[in-house]
N, C-alpha and C. Protein backbone atom coordinates (compact mmCIF):
# COMPACT_ATOMS: atom_id res chain seq x y z
N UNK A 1 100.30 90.73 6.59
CA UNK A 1 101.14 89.91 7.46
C UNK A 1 102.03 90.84 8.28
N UNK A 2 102.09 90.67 9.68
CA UNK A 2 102.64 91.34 10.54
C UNK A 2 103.99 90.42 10.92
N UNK A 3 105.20 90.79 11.72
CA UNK A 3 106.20 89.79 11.97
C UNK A 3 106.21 89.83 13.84
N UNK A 4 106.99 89.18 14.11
CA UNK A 4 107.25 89.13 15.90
C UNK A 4 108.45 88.29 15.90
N UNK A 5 109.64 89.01 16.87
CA UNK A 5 110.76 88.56 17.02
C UNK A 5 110.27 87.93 18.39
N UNK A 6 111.53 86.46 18.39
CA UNK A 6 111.01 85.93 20.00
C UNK A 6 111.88 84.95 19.98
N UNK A 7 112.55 84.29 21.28
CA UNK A 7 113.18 83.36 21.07
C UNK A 7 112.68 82.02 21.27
N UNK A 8 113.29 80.69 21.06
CA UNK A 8 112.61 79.40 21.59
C UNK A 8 111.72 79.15 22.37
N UNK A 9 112.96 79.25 23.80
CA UNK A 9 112.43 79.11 24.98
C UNK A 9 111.18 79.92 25.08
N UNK A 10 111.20 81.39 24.63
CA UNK A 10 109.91 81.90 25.08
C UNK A 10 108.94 81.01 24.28
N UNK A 11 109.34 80.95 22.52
CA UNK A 11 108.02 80.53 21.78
C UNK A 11 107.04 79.25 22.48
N UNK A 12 108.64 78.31 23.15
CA UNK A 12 108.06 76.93 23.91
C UNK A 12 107.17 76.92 24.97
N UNK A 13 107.35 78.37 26.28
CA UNK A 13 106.20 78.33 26.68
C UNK A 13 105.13 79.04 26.21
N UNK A 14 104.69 79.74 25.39
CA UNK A 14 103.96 80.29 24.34
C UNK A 14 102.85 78.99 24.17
N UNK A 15 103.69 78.15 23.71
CA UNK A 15 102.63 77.53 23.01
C UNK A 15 102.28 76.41 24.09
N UNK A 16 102.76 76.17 24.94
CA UNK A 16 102.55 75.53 26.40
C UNK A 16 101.28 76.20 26.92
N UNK A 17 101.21 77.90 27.09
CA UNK A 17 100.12 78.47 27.70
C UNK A 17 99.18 78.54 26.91
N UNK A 18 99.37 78.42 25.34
CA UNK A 18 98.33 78.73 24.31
C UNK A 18 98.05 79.98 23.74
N UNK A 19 98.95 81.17 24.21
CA UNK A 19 98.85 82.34 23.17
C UNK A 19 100.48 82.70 24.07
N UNK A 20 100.54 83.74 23.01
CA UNK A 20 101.90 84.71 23.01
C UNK A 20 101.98 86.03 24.01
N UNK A 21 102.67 85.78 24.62
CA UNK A 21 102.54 87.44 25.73
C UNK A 21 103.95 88.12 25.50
N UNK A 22 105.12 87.68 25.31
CA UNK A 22 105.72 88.26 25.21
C UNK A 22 106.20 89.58 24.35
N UNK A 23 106.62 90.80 24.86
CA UNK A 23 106.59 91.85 24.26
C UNK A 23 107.53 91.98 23.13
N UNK A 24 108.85 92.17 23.74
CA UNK A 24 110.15 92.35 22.69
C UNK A 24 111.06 91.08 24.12
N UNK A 25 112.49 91.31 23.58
CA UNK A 25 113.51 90.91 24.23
C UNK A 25 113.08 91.12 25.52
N UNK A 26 112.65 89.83 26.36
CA UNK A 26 112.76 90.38 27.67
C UNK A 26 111.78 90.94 28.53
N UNK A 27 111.02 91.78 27.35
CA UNK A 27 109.98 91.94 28.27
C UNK A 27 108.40 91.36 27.63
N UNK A 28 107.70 91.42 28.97
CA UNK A 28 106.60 90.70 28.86
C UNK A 28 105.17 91.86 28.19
N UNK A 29 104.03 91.36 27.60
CA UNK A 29 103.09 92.42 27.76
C UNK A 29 102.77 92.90 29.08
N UNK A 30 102.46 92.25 29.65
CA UNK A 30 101.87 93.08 31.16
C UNK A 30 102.61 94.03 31.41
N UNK A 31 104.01 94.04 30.93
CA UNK A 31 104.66 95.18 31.60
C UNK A 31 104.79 96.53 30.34
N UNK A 32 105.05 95.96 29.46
CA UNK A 32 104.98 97.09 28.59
C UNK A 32 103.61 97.51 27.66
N UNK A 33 102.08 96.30 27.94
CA UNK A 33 101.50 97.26 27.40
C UNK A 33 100.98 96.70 25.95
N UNK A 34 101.88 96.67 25.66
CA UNK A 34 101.56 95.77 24.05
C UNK A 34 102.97 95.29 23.54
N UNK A 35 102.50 94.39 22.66
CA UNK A 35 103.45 93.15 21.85
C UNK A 35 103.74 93.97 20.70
N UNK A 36 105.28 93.96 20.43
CA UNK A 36 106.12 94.70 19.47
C UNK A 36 106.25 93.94 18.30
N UNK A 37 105.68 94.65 17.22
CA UNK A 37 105.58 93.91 15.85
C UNK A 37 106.30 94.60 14.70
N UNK A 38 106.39 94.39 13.55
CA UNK A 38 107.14 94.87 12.59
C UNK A 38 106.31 94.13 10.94
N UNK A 39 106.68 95.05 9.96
CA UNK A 39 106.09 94.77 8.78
C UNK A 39 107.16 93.95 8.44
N UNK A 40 107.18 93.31 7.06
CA UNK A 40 108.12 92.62 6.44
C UNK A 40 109.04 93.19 5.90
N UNK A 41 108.88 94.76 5.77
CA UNK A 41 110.40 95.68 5.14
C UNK A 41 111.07 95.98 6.74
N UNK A 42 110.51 96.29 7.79
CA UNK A 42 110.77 96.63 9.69
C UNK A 42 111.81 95.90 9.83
N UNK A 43 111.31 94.28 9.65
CA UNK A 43 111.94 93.34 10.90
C UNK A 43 113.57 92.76 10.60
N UNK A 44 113.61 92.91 9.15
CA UNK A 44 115.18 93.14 9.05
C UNK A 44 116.14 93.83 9.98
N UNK A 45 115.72 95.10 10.10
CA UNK A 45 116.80 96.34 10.76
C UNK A 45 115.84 95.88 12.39
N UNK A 46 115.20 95.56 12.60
CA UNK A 46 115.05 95.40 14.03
C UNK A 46 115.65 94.30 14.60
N UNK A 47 115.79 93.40 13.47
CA UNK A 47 116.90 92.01 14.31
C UNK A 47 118.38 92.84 14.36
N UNK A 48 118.85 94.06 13.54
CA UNK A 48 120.13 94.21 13.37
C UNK A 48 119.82 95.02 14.68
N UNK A 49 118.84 96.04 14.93
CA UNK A 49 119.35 96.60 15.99
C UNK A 49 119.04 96.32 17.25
N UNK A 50 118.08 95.25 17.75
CA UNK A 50 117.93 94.44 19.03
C UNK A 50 118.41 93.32 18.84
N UNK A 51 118.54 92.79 18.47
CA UNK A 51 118.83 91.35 18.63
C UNK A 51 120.33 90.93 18.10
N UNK A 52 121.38 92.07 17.66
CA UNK A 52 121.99 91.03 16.85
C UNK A 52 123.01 90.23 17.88
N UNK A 53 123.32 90.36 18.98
CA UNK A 53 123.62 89.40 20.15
C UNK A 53 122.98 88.17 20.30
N UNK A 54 121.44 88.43 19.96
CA UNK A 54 120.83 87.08 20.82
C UNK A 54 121.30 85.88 20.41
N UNK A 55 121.05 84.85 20.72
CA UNK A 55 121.01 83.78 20.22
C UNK A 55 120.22 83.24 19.29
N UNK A 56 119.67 81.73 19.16
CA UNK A 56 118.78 81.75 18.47
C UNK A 56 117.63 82.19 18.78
N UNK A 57 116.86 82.41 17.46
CA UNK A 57 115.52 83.31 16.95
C UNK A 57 114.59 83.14 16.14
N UNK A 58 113.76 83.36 16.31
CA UNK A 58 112.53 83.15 15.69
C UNK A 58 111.58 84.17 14.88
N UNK A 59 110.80 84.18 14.18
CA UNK A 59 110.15 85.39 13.32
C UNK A 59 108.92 84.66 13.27
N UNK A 60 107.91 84.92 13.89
CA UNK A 60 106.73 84.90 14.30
C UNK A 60 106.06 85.49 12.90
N UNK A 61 105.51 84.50 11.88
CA UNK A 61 104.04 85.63 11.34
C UNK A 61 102.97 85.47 11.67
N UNK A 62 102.30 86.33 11.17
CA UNK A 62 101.24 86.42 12.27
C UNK A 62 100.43 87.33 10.55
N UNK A 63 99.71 86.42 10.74
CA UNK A 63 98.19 86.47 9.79
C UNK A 63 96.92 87.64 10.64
N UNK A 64 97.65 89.36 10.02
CA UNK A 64 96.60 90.05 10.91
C UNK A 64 95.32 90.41 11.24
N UNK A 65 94.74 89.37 10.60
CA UNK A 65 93.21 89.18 9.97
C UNK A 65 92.67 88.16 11.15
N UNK A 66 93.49 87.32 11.58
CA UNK A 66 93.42 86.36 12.39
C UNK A 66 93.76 86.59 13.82
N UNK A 67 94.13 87.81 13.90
CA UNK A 67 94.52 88.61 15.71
C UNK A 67 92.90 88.70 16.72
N UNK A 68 92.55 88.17 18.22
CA UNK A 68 91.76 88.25 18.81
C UNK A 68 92.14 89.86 19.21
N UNK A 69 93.10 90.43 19.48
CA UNK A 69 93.50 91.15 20.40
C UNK A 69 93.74 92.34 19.06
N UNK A 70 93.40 93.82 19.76
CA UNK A 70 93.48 95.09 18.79
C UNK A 70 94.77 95.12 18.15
N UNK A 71 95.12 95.39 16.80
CA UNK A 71 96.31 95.91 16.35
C UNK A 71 96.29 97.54 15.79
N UNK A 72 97.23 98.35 16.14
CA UNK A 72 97.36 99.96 16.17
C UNK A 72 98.67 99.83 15.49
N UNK A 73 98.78 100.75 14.29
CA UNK A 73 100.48 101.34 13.81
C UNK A 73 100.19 102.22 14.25
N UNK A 74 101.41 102.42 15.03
CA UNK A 74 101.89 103.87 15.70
C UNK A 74 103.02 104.23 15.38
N UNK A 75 103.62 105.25 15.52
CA UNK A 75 104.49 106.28 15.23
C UNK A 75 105.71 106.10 16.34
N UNK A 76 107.27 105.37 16.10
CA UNK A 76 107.25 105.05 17.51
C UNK A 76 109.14 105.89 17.00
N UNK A 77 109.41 107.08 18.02
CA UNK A 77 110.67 107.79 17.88
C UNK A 77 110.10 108.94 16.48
N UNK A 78 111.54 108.77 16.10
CA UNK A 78 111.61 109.35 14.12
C UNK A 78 111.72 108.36 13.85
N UNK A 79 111.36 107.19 13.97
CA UNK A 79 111.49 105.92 12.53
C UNK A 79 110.61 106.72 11.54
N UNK A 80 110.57 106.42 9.89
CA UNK A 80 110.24 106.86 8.95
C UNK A 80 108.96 106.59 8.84
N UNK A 81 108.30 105.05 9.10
CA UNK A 81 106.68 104.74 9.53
C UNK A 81 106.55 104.16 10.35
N UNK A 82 105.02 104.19 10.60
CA UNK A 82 104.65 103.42 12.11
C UNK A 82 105.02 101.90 11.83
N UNK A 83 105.13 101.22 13.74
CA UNK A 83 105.24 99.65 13.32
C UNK A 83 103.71 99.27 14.14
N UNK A 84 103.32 97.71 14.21
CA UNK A 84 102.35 97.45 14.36
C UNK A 84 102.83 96.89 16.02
N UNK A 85 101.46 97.33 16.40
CA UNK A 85 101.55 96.78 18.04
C UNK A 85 100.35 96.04 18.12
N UNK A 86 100.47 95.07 18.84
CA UNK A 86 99.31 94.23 19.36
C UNK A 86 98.58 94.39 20.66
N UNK A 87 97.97 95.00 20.83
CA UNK A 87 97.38 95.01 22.07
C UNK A 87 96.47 93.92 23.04
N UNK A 88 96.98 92.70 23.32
CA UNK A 88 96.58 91.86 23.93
C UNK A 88 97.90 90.81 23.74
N UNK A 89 97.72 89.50 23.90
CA UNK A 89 98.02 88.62 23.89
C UNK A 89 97.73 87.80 22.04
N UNK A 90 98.90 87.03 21.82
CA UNK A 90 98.83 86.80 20.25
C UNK A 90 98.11 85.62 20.20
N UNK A 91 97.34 85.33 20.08
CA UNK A 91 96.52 83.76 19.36
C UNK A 91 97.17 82.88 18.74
N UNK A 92 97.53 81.95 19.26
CA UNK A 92 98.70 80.87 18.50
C UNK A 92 98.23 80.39 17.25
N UNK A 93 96.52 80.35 17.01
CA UNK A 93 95.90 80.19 15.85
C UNK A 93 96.47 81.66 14.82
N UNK A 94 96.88 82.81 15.13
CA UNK A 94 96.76 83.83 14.08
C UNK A 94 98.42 83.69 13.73
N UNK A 95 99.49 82.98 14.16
CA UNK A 95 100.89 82.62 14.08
C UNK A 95 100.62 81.53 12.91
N UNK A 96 100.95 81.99 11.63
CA UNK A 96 100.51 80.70 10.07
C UNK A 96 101.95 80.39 10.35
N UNK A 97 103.14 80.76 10.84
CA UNK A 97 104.30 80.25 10.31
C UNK A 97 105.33 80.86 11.25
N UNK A 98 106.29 79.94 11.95
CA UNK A 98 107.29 80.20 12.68
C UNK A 98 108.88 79.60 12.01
N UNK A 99 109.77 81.00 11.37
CA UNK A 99 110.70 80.71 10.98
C UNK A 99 111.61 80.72 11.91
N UNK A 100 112.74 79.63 11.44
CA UNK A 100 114.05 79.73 12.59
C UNK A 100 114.88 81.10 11.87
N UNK A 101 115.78 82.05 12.48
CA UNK A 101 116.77 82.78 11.85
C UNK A 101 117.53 82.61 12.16
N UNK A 102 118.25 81.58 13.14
CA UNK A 102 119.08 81.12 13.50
C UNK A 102 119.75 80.50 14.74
């Protein structure tokens, strides 16, 4: 199981278009390339260190068995391990569960 931070509004048109494009905060895949993911020990310290402004939020899982689109861990700065990137667009079918965080 992979995670994905995202807010409402984006998730709402998400599932309006029928898959997920959005990258991180703000930005889209087309522009950066691939969709920013995190393991289940990651996405803790990534809400503390992007998000802890946002508003409400969402935690995307994402069943990685169930991805149309390539997934790569890469090596991203000195973080201690790689996080997972998606390379395409997310399949609203491979999303088993969308938690609120607040």
């Amino acid at each position: 199981m992979i995670f994905h931070l995202t807010d409402p509004t984006r998730w709402a048109h998400s599932v309006a278009e029928g898959l997920h494009s959005g990258s991180s905060r703000g930005i889209e895949l087309a522009e950066e390339g691939f969709i920013h993911c995190s393991t289940a020990q990651q996405w803790p310290a990534t809400v503390e260190r992007f998000y802890a402004d946002a508003g409400e939020l969402l935690l995307l899982h994402i069943d990685e068995a169930l991805l149309a689109a390539p997934l790569v861990y890469e090596q991203v700065g000195n973080a201690t391990e790689p996080f997972p990137h998606v390379y395409g667009p997310i399949n609203l079918d491979a999303v088993v569960e969308v938690e609120r965080l607040r």
